[in-house]
N, C-alpha and C. Protein backbone atom coordinates (compact mmCIF):
# COMPACT_ATOMS: atom_id res chain seq x y z
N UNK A 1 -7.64 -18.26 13.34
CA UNK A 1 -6.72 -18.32 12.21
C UNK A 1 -7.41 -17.84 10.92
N UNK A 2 -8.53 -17.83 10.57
CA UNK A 2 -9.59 -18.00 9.76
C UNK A 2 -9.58 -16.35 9.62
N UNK A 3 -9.94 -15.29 10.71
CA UNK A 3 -9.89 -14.24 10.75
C UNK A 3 -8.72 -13.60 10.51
N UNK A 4 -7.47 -13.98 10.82
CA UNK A 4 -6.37 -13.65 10.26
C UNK A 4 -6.01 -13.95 8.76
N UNK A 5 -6.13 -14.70 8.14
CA UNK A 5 -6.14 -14.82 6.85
C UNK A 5 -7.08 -13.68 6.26
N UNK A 6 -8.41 -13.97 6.53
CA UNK A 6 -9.24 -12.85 6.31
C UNK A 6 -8.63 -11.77 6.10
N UNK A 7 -8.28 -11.12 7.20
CA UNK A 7 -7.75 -9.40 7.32
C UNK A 7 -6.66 -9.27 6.53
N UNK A 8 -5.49 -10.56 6.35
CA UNK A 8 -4.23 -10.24 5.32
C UNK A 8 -4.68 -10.05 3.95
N UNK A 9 -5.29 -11.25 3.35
CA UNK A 9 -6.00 -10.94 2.14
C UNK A 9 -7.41 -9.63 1.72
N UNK A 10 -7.91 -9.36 2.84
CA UNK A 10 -9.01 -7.76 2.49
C UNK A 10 -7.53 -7.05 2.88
N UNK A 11 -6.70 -6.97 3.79
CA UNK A 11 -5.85 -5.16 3.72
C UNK A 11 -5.17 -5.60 2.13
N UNK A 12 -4.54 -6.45 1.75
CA UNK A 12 -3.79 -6.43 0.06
C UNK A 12 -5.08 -5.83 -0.41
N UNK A 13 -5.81 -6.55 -0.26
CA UNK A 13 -7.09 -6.77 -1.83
C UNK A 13 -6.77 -4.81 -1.78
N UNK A 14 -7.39 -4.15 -0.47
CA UNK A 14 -7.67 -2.61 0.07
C UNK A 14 -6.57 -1.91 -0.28
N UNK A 15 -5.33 -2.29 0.08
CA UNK A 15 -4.15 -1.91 -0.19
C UNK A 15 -3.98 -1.38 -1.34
N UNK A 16 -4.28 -2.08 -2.44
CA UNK A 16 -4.27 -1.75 -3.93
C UNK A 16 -5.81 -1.22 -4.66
N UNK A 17 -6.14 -0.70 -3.91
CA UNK A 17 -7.64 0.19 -3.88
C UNK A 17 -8.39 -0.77 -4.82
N UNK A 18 -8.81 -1.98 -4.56
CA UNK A 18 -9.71 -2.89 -5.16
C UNK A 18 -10.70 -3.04 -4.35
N UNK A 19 -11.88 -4.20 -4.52
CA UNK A 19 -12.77 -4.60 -3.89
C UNK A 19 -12.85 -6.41 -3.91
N UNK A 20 -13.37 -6.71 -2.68
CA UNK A 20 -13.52 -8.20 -2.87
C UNK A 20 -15.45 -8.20 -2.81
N UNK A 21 -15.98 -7.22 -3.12
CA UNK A 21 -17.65 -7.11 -3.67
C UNK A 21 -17.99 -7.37 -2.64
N UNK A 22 -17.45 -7.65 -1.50
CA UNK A 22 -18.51 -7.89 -0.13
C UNK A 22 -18.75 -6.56 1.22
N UNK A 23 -18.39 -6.36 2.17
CA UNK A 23 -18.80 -5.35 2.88
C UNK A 23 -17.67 -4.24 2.77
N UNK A 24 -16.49 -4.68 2.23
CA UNK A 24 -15.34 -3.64 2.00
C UNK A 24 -16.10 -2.56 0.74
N UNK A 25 -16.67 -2.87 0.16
CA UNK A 25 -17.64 -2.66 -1.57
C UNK A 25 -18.25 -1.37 -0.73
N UNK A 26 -19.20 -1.80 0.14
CA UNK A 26 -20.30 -0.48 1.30
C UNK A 26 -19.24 0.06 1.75
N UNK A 27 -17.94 -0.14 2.29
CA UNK A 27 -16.91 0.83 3.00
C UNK A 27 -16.46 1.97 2.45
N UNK A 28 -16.10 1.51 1.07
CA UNK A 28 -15.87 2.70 -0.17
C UNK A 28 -16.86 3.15 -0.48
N UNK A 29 -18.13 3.07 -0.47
CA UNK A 29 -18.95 4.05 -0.70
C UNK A 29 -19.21 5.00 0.34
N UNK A 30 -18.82 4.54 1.91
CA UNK A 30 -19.52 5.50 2.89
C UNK A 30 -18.12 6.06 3.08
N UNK A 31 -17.05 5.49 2.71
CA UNK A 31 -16.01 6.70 2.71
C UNK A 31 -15.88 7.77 1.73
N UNK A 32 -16.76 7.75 0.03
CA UNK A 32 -16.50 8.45 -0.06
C UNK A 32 -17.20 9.72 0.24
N UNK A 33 -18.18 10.14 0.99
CA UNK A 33 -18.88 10.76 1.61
C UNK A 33 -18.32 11.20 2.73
N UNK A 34 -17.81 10.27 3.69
CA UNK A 34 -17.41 10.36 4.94
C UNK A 34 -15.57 9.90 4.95
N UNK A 35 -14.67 10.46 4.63
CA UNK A 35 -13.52 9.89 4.53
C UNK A 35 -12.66 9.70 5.88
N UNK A 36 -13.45 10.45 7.03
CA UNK A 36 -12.85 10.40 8.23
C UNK A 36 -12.87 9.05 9.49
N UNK A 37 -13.88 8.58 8.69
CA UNK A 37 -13.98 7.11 8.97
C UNK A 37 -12.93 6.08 8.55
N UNK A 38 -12.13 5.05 9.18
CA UNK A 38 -11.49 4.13 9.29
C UNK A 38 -12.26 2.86 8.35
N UNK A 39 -11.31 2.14 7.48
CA UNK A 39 -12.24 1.05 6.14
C UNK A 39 -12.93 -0.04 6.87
N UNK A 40 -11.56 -0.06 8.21
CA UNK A 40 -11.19 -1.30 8.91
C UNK A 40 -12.59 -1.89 10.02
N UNK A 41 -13.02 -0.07 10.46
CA UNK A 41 -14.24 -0.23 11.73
C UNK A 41 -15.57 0.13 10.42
N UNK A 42 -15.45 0.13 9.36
CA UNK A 42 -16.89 0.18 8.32
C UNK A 42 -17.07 -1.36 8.10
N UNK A 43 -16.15 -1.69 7.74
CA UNK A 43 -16.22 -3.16 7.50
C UNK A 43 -16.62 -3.95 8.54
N UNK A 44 -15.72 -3.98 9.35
CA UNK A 44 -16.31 -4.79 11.13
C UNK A 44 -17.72 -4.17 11.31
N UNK A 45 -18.19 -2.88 11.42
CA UNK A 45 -19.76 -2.74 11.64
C UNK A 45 -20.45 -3.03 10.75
N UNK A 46 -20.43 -3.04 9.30
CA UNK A 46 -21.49 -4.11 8.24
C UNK A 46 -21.48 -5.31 8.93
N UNK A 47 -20.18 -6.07 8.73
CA UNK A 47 -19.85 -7.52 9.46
C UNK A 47 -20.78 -7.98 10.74
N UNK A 48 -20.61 -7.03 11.32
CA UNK A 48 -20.88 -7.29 12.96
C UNK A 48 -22.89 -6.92 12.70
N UNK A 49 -23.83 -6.31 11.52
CA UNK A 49 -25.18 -6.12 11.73
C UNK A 49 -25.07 -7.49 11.08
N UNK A 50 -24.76 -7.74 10.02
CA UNK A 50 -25.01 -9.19 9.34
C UNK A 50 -25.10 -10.24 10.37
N UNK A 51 -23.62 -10.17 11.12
CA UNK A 51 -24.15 -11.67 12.28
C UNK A 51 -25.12 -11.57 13.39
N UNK A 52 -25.42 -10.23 12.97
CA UNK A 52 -26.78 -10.16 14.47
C UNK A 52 -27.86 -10.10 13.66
N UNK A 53 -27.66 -10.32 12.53
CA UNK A 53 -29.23 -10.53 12.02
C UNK A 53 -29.71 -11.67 11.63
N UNK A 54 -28.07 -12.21 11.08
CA UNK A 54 -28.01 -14.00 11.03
C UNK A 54 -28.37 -14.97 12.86
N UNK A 55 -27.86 -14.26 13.77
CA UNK A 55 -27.93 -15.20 14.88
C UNK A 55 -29.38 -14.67 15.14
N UNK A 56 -30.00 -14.03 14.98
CA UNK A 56 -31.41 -13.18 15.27
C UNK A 56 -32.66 -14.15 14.58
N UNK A 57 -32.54 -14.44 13.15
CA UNK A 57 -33.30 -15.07 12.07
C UNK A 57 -32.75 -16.81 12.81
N UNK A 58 -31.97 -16.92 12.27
CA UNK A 58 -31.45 -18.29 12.88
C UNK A 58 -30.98 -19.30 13.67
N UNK A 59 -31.16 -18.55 15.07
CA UNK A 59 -30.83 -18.71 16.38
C UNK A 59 -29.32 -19.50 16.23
N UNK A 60 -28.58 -19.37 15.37
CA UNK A 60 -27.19 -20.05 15.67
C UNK A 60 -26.10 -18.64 16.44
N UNK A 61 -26.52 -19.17 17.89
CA UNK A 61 -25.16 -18.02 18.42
C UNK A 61 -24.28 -18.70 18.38
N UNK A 62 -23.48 -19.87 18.52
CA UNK A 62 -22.33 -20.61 18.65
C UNK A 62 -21.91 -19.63 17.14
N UNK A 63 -22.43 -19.75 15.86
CA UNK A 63 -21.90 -19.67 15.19
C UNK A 63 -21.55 -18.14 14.74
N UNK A 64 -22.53 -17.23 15.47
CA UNK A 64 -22.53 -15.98 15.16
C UNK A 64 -21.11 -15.22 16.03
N UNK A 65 -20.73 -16.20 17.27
CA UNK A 65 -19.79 -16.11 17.85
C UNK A 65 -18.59 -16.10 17.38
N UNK A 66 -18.45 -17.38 16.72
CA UNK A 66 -16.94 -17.77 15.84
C UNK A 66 -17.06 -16.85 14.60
N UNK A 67 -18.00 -16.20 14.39
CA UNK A 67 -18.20 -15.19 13.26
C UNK A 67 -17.39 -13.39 13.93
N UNK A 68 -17.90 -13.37 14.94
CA UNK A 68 -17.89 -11.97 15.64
C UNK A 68 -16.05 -12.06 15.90
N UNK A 69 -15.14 -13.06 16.42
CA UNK A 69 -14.31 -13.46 16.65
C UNK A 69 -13.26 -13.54 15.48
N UNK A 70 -13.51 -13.77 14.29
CA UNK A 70 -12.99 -13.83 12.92
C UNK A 70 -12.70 -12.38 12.63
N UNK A 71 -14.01 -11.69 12.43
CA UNK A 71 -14.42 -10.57 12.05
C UNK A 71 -13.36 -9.73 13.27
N UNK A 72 -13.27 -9.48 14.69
CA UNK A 72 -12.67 -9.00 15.18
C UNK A 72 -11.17 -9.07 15.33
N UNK A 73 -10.55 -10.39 14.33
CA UNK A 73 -9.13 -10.67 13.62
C UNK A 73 -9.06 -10.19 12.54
N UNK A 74 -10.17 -9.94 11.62
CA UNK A 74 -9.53 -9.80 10.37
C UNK A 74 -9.58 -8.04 10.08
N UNK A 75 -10.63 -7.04 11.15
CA UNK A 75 -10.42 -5.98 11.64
C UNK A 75 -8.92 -5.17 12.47
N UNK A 76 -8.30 -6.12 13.14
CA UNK A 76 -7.14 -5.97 13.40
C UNK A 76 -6.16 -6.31 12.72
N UNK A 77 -5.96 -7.06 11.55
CA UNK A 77 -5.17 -7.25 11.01
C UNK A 77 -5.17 -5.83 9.51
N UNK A 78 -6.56 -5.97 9.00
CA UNK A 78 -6.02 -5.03 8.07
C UNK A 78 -5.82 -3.78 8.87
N UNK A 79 -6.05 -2.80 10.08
CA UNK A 79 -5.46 -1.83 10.43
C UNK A 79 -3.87 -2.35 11.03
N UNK A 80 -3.33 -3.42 11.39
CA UNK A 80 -2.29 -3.70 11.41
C UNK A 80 -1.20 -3.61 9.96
N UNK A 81 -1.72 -4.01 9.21
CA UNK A 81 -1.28 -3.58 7.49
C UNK A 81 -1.13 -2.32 7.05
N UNK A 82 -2.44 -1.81 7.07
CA UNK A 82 -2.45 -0.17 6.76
C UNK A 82 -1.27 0.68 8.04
N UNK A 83 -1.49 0.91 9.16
CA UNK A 83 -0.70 1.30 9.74
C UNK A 83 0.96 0.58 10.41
N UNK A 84 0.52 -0.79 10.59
CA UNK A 84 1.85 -0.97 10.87
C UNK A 84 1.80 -1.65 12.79
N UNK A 85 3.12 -1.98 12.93
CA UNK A 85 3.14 -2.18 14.30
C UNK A 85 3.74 -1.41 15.29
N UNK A 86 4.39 0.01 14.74
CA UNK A 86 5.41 1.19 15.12
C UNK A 86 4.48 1.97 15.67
N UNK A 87 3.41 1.93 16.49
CA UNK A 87 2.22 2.68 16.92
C UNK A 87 3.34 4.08 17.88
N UNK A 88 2.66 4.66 17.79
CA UNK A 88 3.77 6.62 17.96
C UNK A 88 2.50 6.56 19.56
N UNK A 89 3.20 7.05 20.36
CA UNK A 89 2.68 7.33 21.80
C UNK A 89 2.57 8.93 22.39
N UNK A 90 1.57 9.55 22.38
CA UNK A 90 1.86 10.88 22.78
C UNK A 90 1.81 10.54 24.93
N UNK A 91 2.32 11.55 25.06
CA UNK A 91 2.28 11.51 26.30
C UNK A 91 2.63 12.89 26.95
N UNK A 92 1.54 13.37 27.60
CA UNK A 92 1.33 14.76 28.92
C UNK A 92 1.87 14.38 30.07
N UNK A 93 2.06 15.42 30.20
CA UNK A 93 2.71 15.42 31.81
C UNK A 93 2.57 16.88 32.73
N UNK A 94 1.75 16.79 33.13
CA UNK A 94 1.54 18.14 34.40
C UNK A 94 2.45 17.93 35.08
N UNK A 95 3.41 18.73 35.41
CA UNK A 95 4.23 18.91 37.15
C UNK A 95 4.79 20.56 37.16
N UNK A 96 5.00 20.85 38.32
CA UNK A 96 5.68 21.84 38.36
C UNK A 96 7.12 21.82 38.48
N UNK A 97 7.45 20.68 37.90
CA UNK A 97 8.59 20.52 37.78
C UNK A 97 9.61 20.27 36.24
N UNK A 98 8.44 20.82 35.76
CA UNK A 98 8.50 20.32 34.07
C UNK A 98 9.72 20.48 33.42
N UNK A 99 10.49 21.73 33.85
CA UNK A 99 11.46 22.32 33.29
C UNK A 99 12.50 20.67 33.50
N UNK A 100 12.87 20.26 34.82
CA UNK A 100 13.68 19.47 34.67
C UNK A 100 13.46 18.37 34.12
N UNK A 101 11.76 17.82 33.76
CA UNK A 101 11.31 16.79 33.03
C UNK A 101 11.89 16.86 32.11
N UNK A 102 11.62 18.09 31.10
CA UNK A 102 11.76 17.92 29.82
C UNK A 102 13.40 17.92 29.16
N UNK A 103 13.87 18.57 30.27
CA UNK A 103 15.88 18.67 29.92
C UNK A 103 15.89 16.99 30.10
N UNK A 104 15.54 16.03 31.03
CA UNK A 104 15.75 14.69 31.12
C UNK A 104 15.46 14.20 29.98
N UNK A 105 13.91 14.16 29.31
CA UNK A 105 13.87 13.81 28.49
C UNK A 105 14.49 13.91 26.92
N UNK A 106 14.71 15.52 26.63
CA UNK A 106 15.51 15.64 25.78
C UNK A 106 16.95 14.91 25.60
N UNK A 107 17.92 15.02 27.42
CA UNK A 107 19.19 14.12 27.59
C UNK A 107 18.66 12.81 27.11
N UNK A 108 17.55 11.99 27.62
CA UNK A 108 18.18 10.62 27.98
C UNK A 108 17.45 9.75 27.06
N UNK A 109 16.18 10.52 26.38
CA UNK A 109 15.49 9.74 25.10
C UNK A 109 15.86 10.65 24.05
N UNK A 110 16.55 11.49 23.63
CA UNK A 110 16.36 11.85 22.40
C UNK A 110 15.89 12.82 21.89
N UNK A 111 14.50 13.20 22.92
CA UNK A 111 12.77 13.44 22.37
C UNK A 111 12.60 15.15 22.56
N UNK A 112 12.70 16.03 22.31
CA UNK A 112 12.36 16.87 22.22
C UNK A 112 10.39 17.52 22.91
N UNK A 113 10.05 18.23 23.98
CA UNK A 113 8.77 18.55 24.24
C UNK A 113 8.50 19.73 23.90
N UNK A 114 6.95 19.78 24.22
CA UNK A 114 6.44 21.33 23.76
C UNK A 114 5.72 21.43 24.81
N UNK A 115 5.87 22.85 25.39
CA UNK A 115 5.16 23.69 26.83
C UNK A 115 4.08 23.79 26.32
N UNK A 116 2.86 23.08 26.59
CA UNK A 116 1.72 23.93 26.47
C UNK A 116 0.60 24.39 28.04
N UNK A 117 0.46 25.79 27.96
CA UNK A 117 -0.07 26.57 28.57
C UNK A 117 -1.53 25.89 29.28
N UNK A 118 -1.38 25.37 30.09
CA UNK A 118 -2.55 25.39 30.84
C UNK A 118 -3.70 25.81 32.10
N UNK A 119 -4.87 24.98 32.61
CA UNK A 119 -5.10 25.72 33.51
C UNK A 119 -6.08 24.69 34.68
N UNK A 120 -5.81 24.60 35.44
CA UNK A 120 -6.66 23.63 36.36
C UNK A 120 -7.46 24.11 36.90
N UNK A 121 -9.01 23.54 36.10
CA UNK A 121 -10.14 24.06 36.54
C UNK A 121 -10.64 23.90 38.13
N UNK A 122 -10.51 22.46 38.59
CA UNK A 122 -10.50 22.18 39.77
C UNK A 122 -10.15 23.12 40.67
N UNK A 123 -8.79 23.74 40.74
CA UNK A 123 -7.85 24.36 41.40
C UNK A 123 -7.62 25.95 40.81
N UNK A 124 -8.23 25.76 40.05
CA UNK A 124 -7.98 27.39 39.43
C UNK A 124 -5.92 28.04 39.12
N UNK A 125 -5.96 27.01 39.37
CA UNK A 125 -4.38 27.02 38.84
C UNK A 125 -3.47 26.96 37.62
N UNK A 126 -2.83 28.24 37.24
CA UNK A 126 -2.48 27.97 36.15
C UNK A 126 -0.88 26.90 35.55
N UNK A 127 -1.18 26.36 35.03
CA UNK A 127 0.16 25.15 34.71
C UNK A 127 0.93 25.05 33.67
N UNK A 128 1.49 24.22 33.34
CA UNK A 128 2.15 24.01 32.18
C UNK A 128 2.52 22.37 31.93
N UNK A 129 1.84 22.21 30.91
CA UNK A 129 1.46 20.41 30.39
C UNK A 129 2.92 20.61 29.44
N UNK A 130 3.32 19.41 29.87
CA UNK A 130 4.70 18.61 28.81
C UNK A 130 3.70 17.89 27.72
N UNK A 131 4.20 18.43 26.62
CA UNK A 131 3.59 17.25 25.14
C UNK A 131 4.76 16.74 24.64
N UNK A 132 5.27 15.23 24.69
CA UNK A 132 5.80 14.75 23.97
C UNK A 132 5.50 13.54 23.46
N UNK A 133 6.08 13.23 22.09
CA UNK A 133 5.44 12.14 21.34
C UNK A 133 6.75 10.91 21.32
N UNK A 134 6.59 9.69 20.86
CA UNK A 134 7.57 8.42 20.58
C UNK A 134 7.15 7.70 20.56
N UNK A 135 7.78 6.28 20.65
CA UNK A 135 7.61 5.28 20.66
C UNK A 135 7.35 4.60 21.77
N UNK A 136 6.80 3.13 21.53
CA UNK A 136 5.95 3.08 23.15
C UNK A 136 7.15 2.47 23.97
N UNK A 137 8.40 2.51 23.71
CA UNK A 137 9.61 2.36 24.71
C UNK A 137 9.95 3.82 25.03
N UNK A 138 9.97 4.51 24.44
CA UNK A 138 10.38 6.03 24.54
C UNK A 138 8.91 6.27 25.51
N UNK A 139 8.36 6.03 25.07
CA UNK A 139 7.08 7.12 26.06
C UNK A 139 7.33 6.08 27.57
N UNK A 140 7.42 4.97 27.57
CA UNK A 140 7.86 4.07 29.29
C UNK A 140 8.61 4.76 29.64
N UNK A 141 10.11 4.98 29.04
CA UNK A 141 11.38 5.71 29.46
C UNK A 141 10.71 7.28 30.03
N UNK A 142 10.17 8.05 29.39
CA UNK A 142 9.47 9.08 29.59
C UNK A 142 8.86 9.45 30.48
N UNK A 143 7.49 7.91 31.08
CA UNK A 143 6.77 8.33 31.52
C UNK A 143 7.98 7.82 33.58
N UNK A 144 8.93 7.01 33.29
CA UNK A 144 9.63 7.07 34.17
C UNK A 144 10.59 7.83 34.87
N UNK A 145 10.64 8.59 33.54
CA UNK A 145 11.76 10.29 34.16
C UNK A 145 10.63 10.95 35.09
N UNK A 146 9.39 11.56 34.30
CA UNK A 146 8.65 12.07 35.02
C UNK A 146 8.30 11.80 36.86
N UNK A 147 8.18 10.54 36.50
CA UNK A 147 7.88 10.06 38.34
C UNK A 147 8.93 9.91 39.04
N UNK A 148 10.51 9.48 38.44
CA UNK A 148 11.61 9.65 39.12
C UNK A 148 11.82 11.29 39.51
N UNK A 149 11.19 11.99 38.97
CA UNK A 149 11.42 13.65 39.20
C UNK A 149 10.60 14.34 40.02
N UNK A 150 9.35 13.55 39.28
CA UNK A 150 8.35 14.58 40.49
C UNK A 150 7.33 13.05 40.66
N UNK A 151 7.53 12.70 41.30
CA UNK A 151 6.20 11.38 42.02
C UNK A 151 4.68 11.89 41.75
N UNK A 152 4.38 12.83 42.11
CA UNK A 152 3.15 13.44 41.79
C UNK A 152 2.58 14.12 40.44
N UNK A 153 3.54 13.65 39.88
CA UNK A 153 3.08 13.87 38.29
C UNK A 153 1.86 13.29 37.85
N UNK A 154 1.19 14.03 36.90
CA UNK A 154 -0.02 13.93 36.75
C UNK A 154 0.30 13.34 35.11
N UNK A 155 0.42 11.95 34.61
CA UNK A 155 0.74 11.69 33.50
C UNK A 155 -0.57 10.81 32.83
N UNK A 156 -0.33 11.44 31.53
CA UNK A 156 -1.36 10.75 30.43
C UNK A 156 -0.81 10.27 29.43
N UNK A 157 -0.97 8.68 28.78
CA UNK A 157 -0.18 8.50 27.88
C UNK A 157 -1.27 8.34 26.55
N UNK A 158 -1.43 8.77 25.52
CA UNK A 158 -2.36 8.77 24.61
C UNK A 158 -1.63 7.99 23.45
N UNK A 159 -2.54 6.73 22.05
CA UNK A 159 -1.77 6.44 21.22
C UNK A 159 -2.36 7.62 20.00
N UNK A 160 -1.45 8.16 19.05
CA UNK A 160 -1.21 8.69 18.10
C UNK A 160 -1.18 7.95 16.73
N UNK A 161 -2.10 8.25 15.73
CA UNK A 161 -3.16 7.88 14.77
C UNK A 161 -1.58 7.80 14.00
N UNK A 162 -1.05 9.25 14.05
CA UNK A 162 -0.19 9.67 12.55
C UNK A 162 0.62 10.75 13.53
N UNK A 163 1.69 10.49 13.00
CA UNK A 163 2.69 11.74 13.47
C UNK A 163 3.82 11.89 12.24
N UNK A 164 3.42 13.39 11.74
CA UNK A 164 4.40 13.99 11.05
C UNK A 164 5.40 14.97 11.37
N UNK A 165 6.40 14.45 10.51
CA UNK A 165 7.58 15.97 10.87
C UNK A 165 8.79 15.68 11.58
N UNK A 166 10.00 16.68 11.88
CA UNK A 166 11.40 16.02 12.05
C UNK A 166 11.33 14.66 13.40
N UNK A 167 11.57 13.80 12.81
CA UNK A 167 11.91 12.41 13.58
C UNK A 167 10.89 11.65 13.51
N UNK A 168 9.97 12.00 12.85
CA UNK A 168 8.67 10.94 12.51
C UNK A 168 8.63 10.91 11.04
N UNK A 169 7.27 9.77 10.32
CA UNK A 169 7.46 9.83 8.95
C UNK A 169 7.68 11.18 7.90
């Protein structure tokens, strides 16, 4: 509970580009150097050397535990803030059956795909990968057309950071 409070109060404090002077303080500095880094995993790795240097010096693991445990709530909560709980699902699909995948999917989710050109190194075969993106009910629905169509579908479901453009933010 302790870690959840944590992460609500650092994503506001972050939210409104402030500092609470503790390891969020080192996050903004190595972001601004490095901006491709996440605040959420700078913070949890300061966090996370401190309690291994505290359980290291002071042999308290019980406590470095309920520390690592906090820290790994209050890490999920401020990327739960910053991004949200609407997490966007990409999802591939190899078949040679794609053409009717993707008319299903367009009918029965909504979702619009994109052919991209591929090639199976294994097999030396050239293919064609389904890319489509949604929501993680849309990508289930999705990834169930596919196997209702072709069983041997070769499916990957990936989560998506950010998705821009018609039908996303």
């Amino acid at each position: 509970m302790v870690g959840i409070m944590m992460g609500i109060g650092t994503a506001i404090v972050l939210k409104y580009r402030a500092s609470t002077g503790g390891s969020d303080l080192l996050s903004y500095v190595i972001r601004a150097y490095k901006p491709q880094y996440r605040t959420s995993n700078l913070i949890l790795i300061t966090d996370v050397i401190i309690i291994t240097t505290n359980v290291f010096f002071f042999r308290t693991v019980e406590v470095g535990l309920y520390s690592a445990i906090a820290i790994f709530l209050m890490g999920k909560m401020i990327d739960l803030i910053f991004e949200g709980i609407n997490f966007t699902k990409v999802v591939l699909i190899i078949s040679p059956m794609y053409k009717e995948i993707a008319e299903k999917i367009g009918n029965e989710v909504n979702r619009g795909s994109t052919g991209l050109y591929s090639k199976g190194m294994y097999t030396n075969e050239e293919k064609m990968t389904l890319l489509c993106v949604g929501s993680r009910t849309e990508s289930y629905v999705m990834e169930s057309i596919a196997k209702k169509v072709d069983r041997t579908s070769f499916i990957i479901i990936l989560n998506a950071r950010e998705v821009l453009g018609k039908g996303f933010k």
